[in-house]
C-alpha atoms as a PDB file:
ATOM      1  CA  UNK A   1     -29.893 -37.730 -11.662  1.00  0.00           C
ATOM      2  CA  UNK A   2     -32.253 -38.963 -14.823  1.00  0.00           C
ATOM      3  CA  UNK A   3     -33.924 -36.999 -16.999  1.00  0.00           C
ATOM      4  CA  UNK A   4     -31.617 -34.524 -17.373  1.00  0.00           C
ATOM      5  CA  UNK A   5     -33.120 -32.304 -14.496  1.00  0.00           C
ATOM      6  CA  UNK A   6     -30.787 -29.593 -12.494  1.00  0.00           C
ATOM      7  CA  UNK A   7     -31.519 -30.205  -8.875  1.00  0.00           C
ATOM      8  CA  UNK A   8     -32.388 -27.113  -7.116  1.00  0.00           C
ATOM      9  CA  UNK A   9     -30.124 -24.431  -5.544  1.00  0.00           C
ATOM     10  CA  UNK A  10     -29.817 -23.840  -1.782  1.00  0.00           C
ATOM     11  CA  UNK A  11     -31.625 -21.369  -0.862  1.00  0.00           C
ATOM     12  CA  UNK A  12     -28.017 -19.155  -0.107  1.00  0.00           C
ATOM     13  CA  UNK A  13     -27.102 -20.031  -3.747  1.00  0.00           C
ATOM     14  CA  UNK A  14     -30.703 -18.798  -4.779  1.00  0.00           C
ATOM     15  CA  UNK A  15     -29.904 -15.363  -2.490  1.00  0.00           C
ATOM     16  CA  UNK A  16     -26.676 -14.749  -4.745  1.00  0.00           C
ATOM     17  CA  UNK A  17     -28.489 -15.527  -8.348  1.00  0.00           C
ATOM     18  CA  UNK A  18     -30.980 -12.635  -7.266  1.00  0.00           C
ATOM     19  CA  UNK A  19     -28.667 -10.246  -5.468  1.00  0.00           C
ATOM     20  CA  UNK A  20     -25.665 -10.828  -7.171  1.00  0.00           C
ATOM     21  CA  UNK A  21     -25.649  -7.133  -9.401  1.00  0.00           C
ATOM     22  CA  UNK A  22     -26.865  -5.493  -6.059  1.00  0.00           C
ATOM     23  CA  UNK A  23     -23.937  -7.150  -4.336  1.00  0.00           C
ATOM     24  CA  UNK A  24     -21.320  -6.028  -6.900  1.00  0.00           C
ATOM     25  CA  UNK A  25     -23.559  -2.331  -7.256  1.00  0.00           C
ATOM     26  CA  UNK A  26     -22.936  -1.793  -3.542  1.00  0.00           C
ATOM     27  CA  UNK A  27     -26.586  -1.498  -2.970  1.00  0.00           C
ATOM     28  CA  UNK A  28     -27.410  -3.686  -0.041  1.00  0.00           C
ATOM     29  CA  UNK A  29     -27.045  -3.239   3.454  1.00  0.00           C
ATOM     30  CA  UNK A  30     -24.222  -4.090   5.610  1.00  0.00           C
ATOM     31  CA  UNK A  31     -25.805  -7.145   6.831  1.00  0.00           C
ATOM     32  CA  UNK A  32     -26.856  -8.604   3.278  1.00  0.00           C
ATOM     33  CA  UNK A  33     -23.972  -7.894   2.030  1.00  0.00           C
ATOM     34  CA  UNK A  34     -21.668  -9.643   4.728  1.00  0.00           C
ATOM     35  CA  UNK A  35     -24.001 -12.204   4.171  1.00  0.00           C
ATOM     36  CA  UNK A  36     -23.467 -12.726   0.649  1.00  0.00           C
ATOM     37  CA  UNK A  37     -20.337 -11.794   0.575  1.00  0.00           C
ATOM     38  CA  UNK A  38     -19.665 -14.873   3.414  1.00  0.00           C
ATOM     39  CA  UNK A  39     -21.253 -17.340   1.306  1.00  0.00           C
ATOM     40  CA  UNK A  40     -19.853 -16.591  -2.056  1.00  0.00           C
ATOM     41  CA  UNK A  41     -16.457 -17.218  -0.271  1.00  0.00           C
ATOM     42  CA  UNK A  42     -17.385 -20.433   0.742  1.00  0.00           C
ATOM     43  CA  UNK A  43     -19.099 -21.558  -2.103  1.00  0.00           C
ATOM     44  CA  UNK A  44     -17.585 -22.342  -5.794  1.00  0.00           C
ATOM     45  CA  UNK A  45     -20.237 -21.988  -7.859  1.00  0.00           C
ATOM     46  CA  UNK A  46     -21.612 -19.011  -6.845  1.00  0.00           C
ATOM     47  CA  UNK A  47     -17.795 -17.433  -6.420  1.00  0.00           C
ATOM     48  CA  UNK A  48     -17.401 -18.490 -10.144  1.00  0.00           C
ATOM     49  CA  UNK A  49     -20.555 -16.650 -10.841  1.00  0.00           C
ATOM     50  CA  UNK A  50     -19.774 -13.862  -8.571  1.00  0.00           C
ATOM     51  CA  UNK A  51     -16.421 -12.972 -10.379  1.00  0.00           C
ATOM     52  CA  UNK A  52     -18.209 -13.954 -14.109  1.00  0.00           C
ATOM     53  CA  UNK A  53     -20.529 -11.382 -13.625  1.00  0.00           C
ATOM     54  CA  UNK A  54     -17.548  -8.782 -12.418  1.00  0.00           C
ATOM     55  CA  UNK A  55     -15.422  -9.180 -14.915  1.00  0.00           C
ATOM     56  CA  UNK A  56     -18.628  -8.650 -17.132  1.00  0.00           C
ATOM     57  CA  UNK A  57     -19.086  -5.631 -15.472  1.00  0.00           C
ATOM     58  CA  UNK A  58     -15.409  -4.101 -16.051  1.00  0.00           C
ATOM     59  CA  UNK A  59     -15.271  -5.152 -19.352  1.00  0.00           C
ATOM     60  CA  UNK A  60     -18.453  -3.103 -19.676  1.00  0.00           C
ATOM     61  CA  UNK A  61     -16.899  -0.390 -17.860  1.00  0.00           C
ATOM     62  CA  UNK A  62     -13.688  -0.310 -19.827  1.00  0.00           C
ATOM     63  CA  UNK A  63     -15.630  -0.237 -23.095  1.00  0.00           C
ATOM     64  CA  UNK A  64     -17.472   2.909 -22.248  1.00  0.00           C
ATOM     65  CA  UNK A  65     -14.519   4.736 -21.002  1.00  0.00           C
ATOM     66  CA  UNK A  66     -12.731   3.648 -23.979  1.00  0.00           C
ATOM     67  CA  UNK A  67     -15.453   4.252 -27.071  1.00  0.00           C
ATOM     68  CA  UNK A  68     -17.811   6.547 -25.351  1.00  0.00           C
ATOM     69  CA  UNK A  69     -21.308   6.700 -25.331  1.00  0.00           C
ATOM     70  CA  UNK A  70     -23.196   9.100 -27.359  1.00  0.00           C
ATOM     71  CA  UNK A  71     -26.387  10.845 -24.995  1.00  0.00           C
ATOM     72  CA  UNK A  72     -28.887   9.623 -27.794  1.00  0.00           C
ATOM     73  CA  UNK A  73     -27.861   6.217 -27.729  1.00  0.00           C
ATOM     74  CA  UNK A  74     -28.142   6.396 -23.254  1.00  0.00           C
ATOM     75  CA  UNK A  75     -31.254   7.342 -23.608  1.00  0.00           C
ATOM     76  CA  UNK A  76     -32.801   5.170 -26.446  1.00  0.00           C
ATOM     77  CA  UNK A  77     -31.499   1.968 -24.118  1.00  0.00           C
ATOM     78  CA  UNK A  78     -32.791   3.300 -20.609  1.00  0.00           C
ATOM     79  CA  UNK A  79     -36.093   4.036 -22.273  1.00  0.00           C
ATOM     80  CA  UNK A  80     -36.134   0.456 -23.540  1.00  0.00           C
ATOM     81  CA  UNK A  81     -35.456  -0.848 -20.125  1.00  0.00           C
ATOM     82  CA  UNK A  82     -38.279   1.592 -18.670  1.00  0.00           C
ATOM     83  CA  UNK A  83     -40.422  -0.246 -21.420  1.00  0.00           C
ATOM     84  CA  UNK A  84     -39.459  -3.387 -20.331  1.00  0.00           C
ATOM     85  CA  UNK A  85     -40.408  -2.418 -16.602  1.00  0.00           C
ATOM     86  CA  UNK A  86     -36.662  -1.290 -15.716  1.00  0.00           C
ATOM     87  CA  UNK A  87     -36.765   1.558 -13.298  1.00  0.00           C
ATOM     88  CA  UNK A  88     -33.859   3.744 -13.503  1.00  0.00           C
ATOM     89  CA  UNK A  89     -32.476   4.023 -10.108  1.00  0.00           C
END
């Protein structure tokens, strides 16, 4: 490899950069998610990723049971994402 390029990702690897919160939200269907859930076992990198962006997640998670979150503070950062083109689901 020259030039410092990445080569590209399989297309499965591609599939679990996109889907990956999905995934972990429990928002696909069955199919997808066996799917995904199939290839991250069978594939470092994107397991690595997988469980980097759980543990992100319950870190999250642990922080808001822990410190709270005031309703003014919710809002001002979901209408930011709405901004941004974010719909709340």
């Amino acid at each position: 490899m020259s030039g410092g390029q990445i080569p590209p990702l399989p297309p499965e690897c591609m599939e679990v950069l996109k889907h990956v919160w999905d995934f972990l939200d429990d928002q696909m269907s069955e199919d997808a998610t066996e799917r995904l859930r199939a290839h991250i076992a069978g594939c470092e990198g994107c397991f690595q990723y997988a469980t980097f962006q759980q543990n992100f997640l319950d870190a999250l998670g642990a922080m808001r049971r822990r410190w709270g979150v005031k309703p003014e503070l919710r809002e001002k950062v979901l209408t930011a994402l709405r901004d941004e083109g974010y719909a709340e689901k």
